[in-house]
N, C-alpha and C. Protein backbone atom coordinates (compact mmCIF):
# COMPACT_ATOMS: atom_id res chain seq x y z
N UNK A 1 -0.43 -18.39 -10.29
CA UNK A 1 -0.05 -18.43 -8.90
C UNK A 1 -0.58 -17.20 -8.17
N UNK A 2 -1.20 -17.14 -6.66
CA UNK A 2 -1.27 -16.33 -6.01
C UNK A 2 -0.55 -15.81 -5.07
N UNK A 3 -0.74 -14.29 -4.94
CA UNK A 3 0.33 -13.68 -4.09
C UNK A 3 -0.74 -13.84 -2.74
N UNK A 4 -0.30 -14.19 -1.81
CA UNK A 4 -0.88 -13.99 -0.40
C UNK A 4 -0.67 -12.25 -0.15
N UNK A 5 -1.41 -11.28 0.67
CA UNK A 5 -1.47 -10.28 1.01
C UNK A 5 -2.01 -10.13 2.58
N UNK A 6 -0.88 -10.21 3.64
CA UNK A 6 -1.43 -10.30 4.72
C UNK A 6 -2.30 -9.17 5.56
N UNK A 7 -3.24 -9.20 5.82
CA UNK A 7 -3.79 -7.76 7.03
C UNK A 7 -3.70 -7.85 7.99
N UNK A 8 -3.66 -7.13 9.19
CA UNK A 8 -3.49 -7.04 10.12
C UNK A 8 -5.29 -6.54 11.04
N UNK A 9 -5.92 -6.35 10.10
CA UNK A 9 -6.94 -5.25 10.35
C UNK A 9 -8.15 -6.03 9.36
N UNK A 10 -9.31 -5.81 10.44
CA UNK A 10 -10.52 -6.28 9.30
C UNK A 10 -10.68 -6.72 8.34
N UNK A 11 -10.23 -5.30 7.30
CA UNK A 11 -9.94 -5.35 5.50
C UNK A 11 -9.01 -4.12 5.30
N UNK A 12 -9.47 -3.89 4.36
CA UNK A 12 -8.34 -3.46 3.45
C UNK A 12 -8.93 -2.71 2.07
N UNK A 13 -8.58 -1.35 1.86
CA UNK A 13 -9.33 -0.68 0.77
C UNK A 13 -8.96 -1.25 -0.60
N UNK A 14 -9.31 -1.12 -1.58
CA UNK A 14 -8.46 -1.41 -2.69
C UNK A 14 -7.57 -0.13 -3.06
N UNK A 15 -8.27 1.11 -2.70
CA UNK A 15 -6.74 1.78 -2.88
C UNK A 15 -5.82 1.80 -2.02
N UNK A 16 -5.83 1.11 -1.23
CA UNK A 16 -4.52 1.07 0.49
C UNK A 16 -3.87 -0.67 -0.42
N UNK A 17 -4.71 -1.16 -0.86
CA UNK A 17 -4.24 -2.56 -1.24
C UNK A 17 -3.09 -2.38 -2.56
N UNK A 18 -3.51 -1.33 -3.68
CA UNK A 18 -2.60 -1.10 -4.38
C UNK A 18 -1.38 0.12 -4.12
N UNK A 19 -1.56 0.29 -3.26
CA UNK A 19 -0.11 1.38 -2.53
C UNK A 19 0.64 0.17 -1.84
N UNK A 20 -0.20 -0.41 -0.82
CA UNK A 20 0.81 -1.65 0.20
C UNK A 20 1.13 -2.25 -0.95
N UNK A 21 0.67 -2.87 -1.86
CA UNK A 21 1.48 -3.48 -3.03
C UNK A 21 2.57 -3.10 -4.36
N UNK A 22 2.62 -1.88 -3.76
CA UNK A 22 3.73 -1.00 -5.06
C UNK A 22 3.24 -1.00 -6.10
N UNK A 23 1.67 -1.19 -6.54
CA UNK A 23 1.04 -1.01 -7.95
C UNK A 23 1.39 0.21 -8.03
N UNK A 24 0.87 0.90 -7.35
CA UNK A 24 0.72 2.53 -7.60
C UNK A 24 2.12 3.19 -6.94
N UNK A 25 2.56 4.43 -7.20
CA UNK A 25 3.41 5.42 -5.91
C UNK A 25 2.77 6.03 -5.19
N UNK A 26 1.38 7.08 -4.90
CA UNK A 26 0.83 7.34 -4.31
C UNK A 26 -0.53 6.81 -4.47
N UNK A 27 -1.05 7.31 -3.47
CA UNK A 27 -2.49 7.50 -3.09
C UNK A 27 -3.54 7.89 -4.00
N UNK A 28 -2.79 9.26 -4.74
CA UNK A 28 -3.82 10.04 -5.51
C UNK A 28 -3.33 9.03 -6.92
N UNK A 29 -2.79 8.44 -6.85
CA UNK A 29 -2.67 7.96 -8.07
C UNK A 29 -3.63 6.33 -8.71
N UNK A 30 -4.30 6.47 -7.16
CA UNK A 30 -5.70 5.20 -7.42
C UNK A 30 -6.34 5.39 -8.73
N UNK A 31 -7.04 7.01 -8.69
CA UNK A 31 -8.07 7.16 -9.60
C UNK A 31 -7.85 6.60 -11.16
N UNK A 32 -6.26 7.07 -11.18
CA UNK A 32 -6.21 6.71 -12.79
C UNK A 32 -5.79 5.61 -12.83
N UNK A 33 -5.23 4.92 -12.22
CA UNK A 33 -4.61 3.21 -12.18
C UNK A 33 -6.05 2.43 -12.62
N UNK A 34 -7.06 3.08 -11.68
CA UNK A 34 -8.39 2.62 -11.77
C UNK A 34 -9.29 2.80 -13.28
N UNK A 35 -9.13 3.62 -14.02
CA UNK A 35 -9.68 3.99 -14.82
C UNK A 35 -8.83 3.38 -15.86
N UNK A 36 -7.56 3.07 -15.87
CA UNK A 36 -6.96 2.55 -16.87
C UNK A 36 -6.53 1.02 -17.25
N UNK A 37 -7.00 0.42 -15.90
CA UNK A 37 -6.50 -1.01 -16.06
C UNK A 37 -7.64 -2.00 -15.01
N UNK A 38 -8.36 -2.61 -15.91
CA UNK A 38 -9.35 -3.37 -15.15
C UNK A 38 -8.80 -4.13 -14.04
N UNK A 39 -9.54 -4.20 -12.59
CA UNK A 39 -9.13 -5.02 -11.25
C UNK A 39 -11.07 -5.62 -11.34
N UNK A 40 -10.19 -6.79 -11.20
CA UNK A 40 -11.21 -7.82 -11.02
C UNK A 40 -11.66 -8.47 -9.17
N UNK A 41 -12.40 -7.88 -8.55
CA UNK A 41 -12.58 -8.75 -7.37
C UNK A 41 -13.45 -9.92 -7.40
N UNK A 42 -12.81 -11.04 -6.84
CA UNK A 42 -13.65 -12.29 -6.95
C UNK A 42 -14.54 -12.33 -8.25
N UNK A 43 -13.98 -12.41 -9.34
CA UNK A 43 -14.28 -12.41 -10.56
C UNK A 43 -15.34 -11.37 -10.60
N UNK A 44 -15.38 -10.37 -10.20
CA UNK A 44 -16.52 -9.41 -10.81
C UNK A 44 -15.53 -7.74 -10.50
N UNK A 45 -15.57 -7.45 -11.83
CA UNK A 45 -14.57 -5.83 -12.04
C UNK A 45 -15.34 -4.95 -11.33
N UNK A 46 -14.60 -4.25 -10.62
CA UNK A 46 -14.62 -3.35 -9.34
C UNK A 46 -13.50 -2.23 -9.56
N UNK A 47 -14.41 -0.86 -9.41
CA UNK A 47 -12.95 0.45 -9.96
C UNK A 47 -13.70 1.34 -8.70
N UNK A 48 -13.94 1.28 -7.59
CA UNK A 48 -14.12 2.06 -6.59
C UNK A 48 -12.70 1.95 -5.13
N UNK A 49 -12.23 3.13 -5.09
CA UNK A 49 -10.92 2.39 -4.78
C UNK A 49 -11.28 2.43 -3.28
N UNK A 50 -12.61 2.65 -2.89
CA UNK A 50 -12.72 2.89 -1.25
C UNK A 50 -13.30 1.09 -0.98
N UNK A 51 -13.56 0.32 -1.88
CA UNK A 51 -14.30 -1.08 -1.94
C UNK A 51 -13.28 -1.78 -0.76
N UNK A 52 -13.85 -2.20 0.10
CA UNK A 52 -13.39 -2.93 1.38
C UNK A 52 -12.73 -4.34 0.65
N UNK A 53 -11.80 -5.35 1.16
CA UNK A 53 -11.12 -6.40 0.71
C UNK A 53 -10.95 -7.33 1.95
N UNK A 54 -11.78 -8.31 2.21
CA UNK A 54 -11.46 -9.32 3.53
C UNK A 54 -10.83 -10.19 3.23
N UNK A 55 -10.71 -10.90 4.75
CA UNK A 55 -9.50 -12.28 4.13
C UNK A 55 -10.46 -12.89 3.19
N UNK A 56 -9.62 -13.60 2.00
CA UNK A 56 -10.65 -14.92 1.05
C UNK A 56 -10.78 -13.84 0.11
N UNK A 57 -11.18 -12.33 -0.10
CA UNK A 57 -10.93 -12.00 -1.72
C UNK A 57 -10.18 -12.03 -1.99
N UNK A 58 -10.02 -12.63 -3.50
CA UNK A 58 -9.34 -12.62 -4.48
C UNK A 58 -9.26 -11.35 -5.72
N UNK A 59 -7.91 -10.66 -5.28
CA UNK A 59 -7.69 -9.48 -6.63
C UNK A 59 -7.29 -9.85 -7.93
N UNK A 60 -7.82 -9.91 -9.26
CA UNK A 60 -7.09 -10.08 -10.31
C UNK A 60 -7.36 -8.67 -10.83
N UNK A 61 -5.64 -8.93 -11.05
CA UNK A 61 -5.19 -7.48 -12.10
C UNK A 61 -4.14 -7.46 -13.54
N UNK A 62 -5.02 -7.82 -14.29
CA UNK A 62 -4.02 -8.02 -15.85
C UNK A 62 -2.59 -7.57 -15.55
N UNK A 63 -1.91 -8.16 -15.82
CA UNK A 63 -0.77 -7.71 -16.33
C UNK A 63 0.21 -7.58 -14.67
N UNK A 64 -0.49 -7.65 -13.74
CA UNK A 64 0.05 -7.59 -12.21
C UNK A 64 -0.17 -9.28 -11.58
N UNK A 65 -0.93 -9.65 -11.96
CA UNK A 65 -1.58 -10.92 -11.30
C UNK A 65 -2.15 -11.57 -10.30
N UNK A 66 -2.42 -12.34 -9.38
CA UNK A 66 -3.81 -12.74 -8.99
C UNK A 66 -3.15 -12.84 -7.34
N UNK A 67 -3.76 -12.07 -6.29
CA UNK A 67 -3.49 -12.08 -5.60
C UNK A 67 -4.98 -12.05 -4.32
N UNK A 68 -4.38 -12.82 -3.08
CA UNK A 68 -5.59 -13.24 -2.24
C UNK A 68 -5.38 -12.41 -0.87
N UNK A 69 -6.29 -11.93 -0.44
CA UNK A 69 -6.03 -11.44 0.97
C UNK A 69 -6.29 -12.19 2.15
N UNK A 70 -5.70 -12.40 3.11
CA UNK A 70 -5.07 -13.29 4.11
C UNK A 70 -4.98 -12.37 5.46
N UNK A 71 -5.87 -13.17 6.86
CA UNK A 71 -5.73 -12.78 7.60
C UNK A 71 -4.05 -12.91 8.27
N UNK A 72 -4.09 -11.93 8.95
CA UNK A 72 -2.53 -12.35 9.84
C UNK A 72 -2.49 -12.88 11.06
């Protein structure tokens, strides 16, 4: 099942995407979330946490699960 993730705005970083989503507690805490647990965008793994996210990508994240970004 997918989580819808609404924006308000263009896109969406993947590290602003895993803070708005309570993956992480902070900000600085992208780098190692990133380094430790593969995120899959639209089936191709992506660990740059500045990588832009429009409506229609799809995030998969082991163990968190599969979530789509959605205009608002």
């Amino acid at each position: 099942m997918r989580t819808e993730v609404f924006i308000t705005s263009e896109f969406i970083t993947l590290g602003q995407f895993l803070k708005f989503e309570n993956l992480i507690e902070s900000g600085g805490s992208v780098k190692f979330f990133l380094e430790e647990i593969p995120v899959f965008i639209n089936n191709e793994q992506d660990n740059r946490r500045g990588r832009k996210l429009y409506p229609g990508d799809v995030v998969s994240i082991e163990e968190f699960g599969e979530f789509i970004i959605v205009a608002e």
